[in-house]
C-alpha atoms as a PDB file:
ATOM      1  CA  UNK A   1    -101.044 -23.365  17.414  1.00  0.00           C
ATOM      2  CA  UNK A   2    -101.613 -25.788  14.723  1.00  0.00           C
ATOM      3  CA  UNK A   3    -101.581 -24.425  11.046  1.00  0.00           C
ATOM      4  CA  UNK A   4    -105.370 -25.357  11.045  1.00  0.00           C
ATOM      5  CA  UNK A   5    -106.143 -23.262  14.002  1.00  0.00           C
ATOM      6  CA  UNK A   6    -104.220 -20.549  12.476  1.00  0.00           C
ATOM      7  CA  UNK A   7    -106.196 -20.793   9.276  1.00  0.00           C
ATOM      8  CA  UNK A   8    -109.410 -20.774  11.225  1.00  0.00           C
ATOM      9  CA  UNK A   9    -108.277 -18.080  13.016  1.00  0.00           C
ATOM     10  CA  UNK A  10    -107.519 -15.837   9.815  1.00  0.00           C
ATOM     11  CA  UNK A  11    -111.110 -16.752   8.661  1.00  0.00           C
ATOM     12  CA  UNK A  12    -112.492 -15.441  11.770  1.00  0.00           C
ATOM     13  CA  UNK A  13    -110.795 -12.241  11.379  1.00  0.00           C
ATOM     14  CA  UNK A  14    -110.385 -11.599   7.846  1.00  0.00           C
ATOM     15  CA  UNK A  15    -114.212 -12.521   6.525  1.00  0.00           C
ATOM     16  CA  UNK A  16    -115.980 -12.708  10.133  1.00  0.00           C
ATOM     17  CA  UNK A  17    -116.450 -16.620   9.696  1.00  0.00           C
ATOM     18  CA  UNK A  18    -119.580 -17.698  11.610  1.00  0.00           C
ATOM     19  CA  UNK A  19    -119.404 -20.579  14.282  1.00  0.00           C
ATOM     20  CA  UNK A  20    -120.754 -22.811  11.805  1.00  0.00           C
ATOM     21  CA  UNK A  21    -118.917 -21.723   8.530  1.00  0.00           C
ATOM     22  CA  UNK A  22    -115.544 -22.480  11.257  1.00  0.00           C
ATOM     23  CA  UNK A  23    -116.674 -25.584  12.193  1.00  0.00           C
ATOM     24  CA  UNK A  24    -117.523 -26.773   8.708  1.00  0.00           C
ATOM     25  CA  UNK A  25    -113.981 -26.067   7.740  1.00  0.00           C
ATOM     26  CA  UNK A  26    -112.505 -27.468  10.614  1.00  0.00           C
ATOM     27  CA  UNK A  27    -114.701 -30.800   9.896  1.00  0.00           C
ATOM     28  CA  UNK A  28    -113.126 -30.940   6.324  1.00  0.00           C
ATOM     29  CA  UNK A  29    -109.634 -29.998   7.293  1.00  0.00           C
ATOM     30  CA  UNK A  30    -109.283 -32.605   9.538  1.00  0.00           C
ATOM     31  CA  UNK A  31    -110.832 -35.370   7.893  1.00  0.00           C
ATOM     32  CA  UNK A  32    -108.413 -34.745   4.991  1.00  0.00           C
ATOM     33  CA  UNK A  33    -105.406 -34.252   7.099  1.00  0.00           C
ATOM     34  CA  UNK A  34    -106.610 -37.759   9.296  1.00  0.00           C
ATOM     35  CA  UNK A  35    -106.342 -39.197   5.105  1.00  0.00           C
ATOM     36  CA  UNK A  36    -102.998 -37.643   4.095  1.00  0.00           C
ATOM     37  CA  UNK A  37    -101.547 -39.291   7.982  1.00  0.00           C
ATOM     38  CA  UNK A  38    -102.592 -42.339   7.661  1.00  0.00           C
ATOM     39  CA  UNK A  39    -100.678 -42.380   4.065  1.00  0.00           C
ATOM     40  CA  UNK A  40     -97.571 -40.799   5.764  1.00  0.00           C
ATOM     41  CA  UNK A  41     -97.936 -37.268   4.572  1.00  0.00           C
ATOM     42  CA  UNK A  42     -98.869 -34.425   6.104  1.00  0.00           C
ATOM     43  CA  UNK A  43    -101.043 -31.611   5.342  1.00  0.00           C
ATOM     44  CA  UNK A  44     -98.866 -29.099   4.106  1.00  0.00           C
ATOM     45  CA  UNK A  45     -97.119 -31.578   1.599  1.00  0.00           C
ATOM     46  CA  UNK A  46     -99.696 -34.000   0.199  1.00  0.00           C
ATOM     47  CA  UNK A  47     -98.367 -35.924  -3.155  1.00  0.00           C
ATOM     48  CA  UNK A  48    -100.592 -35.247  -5.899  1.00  0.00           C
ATOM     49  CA  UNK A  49    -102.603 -38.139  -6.552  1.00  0.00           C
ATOM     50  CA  UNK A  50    -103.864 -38.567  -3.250  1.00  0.00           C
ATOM     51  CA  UNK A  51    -106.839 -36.251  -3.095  1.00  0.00           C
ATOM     52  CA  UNK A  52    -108.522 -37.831  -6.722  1.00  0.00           C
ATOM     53  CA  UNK A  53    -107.564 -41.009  -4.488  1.00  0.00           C
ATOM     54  CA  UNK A  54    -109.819 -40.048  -1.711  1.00  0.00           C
ATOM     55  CA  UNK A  55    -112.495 -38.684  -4.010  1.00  0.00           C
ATOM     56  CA  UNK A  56    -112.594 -41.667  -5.464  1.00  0.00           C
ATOM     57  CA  UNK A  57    -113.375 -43.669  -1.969  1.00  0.00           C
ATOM     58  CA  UNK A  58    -115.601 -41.092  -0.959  1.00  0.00           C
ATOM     59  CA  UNK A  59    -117.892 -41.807  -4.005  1.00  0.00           C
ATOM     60  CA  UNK A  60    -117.893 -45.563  -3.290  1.00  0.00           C
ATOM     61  CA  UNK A  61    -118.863 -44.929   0.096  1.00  0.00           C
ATOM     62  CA  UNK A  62    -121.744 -43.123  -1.841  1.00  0.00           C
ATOM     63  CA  UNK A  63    -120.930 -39.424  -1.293  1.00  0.00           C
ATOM     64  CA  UNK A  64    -122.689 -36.844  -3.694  1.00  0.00           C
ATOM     65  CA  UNK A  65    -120.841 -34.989  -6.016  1.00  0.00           C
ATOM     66  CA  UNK A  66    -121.898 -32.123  -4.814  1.00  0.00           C
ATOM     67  CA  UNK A  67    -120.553 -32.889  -1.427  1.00  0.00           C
ATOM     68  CA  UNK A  68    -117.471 -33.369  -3.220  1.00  0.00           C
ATOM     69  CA  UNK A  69    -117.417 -29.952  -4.761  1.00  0.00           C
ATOM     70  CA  UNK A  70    -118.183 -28.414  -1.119  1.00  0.00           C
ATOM     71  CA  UNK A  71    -114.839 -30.553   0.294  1.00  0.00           C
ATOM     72  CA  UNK A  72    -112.626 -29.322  -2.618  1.00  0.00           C
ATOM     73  CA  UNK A  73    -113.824 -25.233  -2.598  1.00  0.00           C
ATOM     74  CA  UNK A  74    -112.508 -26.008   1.506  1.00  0.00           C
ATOM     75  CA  UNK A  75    -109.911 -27.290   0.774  1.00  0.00           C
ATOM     76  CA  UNK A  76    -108.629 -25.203  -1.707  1.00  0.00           C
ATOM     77  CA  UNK A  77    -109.051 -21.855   0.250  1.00  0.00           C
ATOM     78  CA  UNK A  78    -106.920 -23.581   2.777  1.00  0.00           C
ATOM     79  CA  UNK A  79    -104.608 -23.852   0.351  1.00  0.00           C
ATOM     80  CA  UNK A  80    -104.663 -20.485  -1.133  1.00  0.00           C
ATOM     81  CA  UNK A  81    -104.096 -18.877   2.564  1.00  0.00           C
ATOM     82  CA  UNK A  82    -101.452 -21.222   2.854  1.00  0.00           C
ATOM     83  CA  UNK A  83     -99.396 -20.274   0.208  1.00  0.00           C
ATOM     84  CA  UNK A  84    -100.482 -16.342   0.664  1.00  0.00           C
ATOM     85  CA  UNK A  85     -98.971 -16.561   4.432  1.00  0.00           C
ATOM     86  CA  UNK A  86     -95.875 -18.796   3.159  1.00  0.00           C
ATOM     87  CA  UNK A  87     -96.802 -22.054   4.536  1.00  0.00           C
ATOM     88  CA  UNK A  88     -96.430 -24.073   1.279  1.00  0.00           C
ATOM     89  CA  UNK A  89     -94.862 -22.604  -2.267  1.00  0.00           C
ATOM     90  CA  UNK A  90     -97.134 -24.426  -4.589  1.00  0.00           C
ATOM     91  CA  UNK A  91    -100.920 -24.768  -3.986  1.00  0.00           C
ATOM     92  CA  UNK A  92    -101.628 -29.216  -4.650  1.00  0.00           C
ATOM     93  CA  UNK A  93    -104.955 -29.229  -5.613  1.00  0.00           C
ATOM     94  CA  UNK A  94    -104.627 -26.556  -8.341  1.00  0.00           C
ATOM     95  CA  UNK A  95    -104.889 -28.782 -11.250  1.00  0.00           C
ATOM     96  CA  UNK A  96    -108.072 -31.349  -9.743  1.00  0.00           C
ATOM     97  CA  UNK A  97    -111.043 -30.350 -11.289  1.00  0.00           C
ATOM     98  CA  UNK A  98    -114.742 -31.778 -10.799  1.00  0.00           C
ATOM     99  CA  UNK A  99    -117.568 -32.047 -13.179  1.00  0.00           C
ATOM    100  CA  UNK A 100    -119.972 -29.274 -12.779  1.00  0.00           C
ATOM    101  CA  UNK A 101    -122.586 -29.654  -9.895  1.00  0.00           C
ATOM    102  CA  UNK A 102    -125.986 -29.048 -11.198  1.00  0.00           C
ATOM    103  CA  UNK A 103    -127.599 -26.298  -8.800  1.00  0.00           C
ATOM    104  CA  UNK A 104    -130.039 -28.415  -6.989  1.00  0.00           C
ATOM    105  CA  UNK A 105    -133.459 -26.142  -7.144  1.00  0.00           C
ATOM    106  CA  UNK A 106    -134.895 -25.281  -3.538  1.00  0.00           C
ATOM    107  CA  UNK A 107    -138.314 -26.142  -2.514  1.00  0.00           C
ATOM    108  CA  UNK A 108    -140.897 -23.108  -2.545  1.00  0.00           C
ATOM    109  CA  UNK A 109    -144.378 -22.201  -2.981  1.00  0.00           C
ATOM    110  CA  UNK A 110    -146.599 -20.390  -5.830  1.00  0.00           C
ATOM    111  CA  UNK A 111    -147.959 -17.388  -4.999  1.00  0.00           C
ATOM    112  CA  UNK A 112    -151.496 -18.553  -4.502  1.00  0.00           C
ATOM    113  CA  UNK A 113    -150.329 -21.379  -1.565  1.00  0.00           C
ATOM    114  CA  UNK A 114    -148.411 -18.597   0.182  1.00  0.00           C
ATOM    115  CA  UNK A 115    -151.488 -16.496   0.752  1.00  0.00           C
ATOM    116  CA  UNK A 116    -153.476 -19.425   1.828  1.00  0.00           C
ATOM    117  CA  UNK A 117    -150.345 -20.281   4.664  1.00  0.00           C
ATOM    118  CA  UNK A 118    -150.253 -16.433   5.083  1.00  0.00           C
ATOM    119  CA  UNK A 119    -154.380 -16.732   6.119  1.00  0.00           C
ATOM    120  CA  UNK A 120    -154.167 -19.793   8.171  1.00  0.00           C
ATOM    121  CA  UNK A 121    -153.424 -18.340  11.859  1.00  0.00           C
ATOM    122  CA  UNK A 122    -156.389 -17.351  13.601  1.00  0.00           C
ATOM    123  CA  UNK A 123    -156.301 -13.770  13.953  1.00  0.00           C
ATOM    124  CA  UNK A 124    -158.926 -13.439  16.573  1.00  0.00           C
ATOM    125  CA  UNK A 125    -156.471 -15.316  19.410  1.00  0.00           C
ATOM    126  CA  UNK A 126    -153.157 -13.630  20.217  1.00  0.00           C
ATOM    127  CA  UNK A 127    -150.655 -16.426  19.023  1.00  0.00           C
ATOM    128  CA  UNK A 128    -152.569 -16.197  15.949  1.00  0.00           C
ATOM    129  CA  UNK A 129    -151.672 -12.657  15.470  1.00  0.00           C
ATOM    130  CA  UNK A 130    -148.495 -13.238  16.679  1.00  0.00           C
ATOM    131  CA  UNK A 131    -148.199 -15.953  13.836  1.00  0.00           C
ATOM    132  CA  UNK A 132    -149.220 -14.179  10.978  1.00  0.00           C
ATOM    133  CA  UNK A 133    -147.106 -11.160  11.687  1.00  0.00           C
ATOM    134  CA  UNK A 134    -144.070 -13.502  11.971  1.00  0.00           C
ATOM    135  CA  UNK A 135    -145.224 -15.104   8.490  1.00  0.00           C
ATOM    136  CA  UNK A 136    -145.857 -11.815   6.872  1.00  0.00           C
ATOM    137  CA  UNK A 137    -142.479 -10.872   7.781  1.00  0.00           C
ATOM    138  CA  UNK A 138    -141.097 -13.606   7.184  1.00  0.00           C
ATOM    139  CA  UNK A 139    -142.068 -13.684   3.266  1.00  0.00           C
ATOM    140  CA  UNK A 140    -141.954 -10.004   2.913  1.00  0.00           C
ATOM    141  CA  UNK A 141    -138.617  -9.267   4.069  1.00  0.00           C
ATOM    142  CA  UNK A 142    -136.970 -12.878   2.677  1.00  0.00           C
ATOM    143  CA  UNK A 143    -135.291 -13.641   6.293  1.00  0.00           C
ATOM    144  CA  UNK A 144    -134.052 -17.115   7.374  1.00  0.00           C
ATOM    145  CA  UNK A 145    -135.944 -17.761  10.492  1.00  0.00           C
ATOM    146  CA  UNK A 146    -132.795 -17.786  12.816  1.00  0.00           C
ATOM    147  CA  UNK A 147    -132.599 -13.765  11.666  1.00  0.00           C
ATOM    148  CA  UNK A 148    -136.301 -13.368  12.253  1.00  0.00           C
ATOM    149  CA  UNK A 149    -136.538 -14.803  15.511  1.00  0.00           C
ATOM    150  CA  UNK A 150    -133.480 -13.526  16.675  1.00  0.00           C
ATOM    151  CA  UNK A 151    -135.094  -9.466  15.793  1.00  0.00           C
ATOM    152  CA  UNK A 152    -135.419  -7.318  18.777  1.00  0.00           C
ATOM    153  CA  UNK A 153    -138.197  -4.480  19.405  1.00  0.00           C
ATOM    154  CA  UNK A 154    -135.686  -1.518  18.250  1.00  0.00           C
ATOM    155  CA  UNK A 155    -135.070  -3.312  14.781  1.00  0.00           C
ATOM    156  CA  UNK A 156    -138.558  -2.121  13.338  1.00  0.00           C
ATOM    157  CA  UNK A 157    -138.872   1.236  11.893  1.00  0.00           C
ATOM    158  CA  UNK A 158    -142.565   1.557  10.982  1.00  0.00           C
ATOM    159  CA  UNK A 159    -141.780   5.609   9.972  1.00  0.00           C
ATOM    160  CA  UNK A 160    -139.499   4.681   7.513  1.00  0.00           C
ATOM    161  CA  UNK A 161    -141.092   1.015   6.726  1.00  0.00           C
ATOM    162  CA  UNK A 162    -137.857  -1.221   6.963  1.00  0.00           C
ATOM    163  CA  UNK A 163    -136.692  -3.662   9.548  1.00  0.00           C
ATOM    164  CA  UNK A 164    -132.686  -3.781  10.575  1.00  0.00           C
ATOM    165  CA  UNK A 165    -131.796  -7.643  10.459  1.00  0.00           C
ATOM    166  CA  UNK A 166    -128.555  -9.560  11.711  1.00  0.00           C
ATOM    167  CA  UNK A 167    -127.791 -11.681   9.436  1.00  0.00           C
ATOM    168  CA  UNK A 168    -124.841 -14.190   8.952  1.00  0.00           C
ATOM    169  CA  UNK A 169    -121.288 -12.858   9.730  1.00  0.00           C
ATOM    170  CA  UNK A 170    -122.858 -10.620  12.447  1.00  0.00           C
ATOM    171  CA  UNK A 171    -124.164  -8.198   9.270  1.00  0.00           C
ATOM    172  CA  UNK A 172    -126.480  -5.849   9.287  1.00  0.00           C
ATOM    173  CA  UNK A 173    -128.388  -4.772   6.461  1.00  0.00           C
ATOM    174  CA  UNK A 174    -132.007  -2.634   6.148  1.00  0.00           C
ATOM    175  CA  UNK A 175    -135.093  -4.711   4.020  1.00  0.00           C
ATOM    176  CA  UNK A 176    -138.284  -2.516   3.565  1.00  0.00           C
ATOM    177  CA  UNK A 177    -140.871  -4.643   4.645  1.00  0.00           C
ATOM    178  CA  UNK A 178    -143.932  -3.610   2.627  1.00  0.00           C
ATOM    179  CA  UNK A 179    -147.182  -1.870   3.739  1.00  0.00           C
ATOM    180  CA  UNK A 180    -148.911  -5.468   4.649  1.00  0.00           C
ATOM    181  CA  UNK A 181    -146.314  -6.677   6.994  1.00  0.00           C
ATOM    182  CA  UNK A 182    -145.677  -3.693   8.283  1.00  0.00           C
ATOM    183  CA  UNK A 183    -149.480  -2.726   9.379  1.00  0.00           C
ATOM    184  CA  UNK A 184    -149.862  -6.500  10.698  1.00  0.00           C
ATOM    185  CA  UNK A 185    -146.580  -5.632  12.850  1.00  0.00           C
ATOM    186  CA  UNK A 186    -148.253  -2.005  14.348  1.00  0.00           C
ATOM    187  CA  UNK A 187    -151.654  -4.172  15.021  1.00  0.00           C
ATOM    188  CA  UNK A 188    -149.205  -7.448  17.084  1.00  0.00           C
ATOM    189  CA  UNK A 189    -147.045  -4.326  18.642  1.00  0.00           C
ATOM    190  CA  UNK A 190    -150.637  -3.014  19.902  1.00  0.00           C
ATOM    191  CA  UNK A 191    -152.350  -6.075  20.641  1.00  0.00           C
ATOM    192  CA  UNK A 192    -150.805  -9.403  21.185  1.00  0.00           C
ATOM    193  CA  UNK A 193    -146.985  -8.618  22.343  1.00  0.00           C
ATOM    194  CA  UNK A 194    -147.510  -6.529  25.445  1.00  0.00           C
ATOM    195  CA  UNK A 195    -150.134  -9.588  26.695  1.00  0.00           C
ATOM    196  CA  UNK A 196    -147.972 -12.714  25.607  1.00  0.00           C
ATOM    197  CA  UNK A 197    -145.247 -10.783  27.600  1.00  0.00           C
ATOM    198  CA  UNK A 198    -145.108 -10.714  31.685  1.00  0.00           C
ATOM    199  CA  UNK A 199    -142.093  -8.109  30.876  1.00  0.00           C
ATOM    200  CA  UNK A 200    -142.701  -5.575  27.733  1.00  0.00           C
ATOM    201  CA  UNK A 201    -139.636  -4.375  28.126  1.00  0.00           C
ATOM    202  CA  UNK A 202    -137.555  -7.171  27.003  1.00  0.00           C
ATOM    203  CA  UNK A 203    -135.898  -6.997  23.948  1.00  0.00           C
ATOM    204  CA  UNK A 204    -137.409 -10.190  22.234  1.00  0.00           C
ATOM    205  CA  UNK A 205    -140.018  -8.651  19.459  1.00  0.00           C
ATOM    206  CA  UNK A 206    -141.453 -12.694  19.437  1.00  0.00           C
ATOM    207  CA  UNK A 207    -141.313 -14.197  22.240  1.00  0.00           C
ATOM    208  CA  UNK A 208    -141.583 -17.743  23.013  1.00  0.00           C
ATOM    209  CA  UNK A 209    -141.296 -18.808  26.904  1.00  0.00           C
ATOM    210  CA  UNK A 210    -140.355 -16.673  30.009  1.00  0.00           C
ATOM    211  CA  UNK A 211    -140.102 -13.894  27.502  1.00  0.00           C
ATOM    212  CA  UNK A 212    -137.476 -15.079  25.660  1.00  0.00           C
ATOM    213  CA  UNK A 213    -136.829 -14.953  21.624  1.00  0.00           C
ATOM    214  CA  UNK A 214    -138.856 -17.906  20.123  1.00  0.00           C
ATOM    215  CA  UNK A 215    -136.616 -20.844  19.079  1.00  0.00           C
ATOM    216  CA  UNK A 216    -136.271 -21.828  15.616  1.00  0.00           C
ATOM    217  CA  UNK A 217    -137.508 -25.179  16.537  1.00  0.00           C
ATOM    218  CA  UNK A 218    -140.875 -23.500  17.750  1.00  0.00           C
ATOM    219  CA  UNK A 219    -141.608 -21.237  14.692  1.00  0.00           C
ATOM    220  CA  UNK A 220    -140.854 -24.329  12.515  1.00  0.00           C
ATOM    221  CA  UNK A 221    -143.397 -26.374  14.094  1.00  0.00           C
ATOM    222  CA  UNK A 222    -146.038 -23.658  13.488  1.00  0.00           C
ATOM    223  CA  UNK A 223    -145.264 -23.329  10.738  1.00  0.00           C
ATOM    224  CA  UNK A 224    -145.520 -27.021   9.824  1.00  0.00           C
ATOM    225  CA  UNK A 225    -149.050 -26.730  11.880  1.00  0.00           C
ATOM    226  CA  UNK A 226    -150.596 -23.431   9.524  1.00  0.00           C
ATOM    227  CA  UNK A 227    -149.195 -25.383   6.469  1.00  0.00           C
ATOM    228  CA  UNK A 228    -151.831 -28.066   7.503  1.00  0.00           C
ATOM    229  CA  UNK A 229    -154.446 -25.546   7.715  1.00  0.00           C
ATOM    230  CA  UNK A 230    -153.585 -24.202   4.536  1.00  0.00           C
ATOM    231  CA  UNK A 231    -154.030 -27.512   2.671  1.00  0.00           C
ATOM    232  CA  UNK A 232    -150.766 -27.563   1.695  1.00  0.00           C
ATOM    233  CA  UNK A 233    -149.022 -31.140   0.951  1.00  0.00           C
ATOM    234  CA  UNK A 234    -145.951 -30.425  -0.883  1.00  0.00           C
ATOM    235  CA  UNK A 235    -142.647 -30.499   1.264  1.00  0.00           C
ATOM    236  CA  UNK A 236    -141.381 -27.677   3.394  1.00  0.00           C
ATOM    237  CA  UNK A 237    -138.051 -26.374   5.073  1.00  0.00           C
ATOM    238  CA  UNK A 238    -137.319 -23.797   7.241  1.00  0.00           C
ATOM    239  CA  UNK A 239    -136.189 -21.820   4.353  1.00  0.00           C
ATOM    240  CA  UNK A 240    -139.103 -22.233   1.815  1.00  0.00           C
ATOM    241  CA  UNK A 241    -140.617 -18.713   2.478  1.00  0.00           C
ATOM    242  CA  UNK A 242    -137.503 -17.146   1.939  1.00  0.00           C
ATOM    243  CA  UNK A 243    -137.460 -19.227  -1.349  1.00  0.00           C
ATOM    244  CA  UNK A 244    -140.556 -18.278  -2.287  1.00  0.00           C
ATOM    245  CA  UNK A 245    -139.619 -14.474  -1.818  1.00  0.00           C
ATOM    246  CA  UNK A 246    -136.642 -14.542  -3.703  1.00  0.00           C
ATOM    247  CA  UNK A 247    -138.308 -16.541  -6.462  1.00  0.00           C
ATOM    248  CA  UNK A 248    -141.517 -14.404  -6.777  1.00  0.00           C
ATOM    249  CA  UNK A 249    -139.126 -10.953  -6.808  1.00  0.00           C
ATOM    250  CA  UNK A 250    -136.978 -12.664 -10.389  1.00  0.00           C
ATOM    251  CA  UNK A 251    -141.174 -13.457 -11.693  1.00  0.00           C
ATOM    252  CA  UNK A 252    -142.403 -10.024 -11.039  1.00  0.00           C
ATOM    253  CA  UNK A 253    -139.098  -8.671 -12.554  1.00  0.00           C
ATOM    254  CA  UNK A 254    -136.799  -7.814 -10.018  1.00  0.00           C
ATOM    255  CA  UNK A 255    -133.071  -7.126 -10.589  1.00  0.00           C
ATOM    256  CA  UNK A 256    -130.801 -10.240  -9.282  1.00  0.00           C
ATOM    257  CA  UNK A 257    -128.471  -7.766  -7.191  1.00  0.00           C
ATOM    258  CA  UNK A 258    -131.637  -6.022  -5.580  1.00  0.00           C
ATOM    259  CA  UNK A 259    -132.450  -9.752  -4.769  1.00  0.00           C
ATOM    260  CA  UNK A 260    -128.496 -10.417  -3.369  1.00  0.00           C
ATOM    261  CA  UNK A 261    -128.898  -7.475  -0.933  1.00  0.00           C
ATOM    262  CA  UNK A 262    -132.518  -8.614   0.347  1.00  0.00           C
ATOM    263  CA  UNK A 263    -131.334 -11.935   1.308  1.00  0.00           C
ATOM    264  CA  UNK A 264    -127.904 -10.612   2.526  1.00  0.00           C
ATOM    265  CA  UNK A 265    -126.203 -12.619   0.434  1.00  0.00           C
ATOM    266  CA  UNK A 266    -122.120 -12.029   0.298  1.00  0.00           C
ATOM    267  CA  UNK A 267    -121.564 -14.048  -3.618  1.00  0.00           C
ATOM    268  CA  UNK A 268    -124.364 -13.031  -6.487  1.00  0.00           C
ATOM    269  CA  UNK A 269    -123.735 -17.137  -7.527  1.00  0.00           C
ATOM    270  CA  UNK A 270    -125.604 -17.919  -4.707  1.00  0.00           C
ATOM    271  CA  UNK A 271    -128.573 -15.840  -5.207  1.00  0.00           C
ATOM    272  CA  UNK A 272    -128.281 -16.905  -8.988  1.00  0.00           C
ATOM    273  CA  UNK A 273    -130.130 -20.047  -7.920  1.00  0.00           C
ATOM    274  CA  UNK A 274    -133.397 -18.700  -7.664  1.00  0.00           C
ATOM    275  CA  UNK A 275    -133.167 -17.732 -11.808  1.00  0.00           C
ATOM    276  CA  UNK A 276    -132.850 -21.705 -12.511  1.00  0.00           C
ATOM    277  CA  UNK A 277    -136.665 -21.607 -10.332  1.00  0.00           C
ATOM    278  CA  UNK A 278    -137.671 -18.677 -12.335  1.00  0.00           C
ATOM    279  CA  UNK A 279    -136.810 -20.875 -15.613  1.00  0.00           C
ATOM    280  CA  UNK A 280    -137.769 -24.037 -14.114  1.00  0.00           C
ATOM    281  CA  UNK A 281    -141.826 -22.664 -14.065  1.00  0.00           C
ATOM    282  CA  UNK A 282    -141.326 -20.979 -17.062  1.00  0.00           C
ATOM    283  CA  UNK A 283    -140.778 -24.308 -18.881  1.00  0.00           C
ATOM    284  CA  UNK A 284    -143.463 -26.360 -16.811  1.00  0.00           C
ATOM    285  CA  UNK A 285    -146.332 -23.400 -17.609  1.00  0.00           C
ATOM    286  CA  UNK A 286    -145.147 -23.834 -20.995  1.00  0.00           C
ATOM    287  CA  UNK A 287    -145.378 -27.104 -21.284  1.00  0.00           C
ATOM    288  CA  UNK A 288    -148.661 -27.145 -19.371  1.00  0.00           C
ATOM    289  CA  UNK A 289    -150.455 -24.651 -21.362  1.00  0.00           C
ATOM    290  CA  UNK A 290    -148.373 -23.592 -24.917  1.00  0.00           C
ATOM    291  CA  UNK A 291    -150.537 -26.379 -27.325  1.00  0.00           C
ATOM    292  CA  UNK A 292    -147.292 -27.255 -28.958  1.00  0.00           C
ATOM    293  CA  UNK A 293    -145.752 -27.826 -25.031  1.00  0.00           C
END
């Protein structure tokens, strides 16, 4: 087994890695081992200089800095397992430091255009129920589509008013879903499910074809198609309702930790990005409307 593999397989085990967190790593890994080769080194034993030497060709070749960041924080946890488990006695990239990445702000929506997507599915067809429950979940609860299309009938509670999600890593956590979503979900449990379904029984609480859990490809596009109902231009991602829940939560007042556990985030520093929003519309409504802005 190569010392990658083995690191790989520590992640796996350790921290419950996903398939795409692995992959990630083993993308960087190897890339930087294919660079220390082709010099004559090897992984476990690069000379100093060479990493700030392949920094520097990987911003001429017109890589981000922030893609740089991401290849070093790899890199060094590689390091730091390696010298926990033995491999190496001093850790080589301990001393090569980047200039701070500033947090790149996420896309999301004001309150007002939210309602106005949440409206847009015709309620009096079945996939229009079907699509405004999913997009009243989908804001309430602050899930990335993958979890929400990936629920199951047995992960709604509508006694206790909280939905059980699966998020990355495998973990679970509970998110109260608010009266709203949670009265739109009795009405599609009632109504539209048991007719878009030849099978009730199946475990998919959306399903797309042959009963199966909707793709995230398919919610995307409708999405993309109530967005243009809405009269909304501005760009979208997959994520931007989950922005737009974590960012209206920090404007109403919410704690940043209450926030981390809604979103199922592991590090608070990545939940911290939503404050820089937060700030971010402070300063443009001052600007906007303070007459010394």
């Amino acid at each position: 087994m190569s010392v990658i593999d083995a690191y790989l397989d520590a992640l796996w085990l350790e921290q419950g890695a996903s398939d795409h967190t692995l992959a990630a790593y083993r993308h960087d890994l190897t890339a930087w081992q294919q660079q220390l080769e082709s010099a004559g080194e090897t992984l476990l034993t690069p000379s100093p200089e060479r990493f700030s030497e392949w920094l520097e060709a990987r911003r001429e070749q017109g890589y981000q800095l922030r893609s740089n960041a991401r290849l070093l924080s790899s890199l060094r946890s590689f390091y730091r397992w390696a010298r926990l488990y033995g491999h190496i006695a001093n850790d080589p990239l301990a001393n090569v430091a980047l200039p701070p990445v500033r947090p790149s702000l996420p896309n999301t929506l004001e309150e007002e255009e939210v309602e106005r997507l949440l409206l847009a599915p015709d309620t009096n067809t079945l996939l229009g129920i079907r699509d405004r429950t999913m997009l009243e979940l989908l804001y309430a609860c602050g899930l990335r589509v993958s979890e929400l299309v990936g629920l199951t009938g047995d992960a709604i509670n509508l006694r206790q008013g909280v939905v059980r999600v699966r998020g990355k890593g495998d973990k679970d956590r509970l998110v109260p879903m608010g009266e709203e979503a949670a009265e739109w979900i009795e009405r599609y449990l009632k109504t539209a499910r048991p007719a878009l379904m030849q099978d009730p029984t199946r475990p998919a609480l959306f399903p797309g074809r042959a009963d199966e859990a909707m793709t995230r490809q398919t919610f995307w596009h409708r999405i993309k198609v109530h967005a243009i109902t809405a009269g909304i231009t501005r760009p979208l991602s997959p994520h931007t309702l989950r922005h737009a829940f974590a960012t209206h939560l920090l404007n109403h007042g919410a704690n940043l930790r209450v926030v981390q556990l809604l979103l199922g985030h592991s590090d608070l520093s990545t939940t911290q990005i939503y404050t820089h929003v937060a700030q971010a519309r402070l300063e443009q409504l001052h600007a906007e409307h303070h007459p010394r802005g």
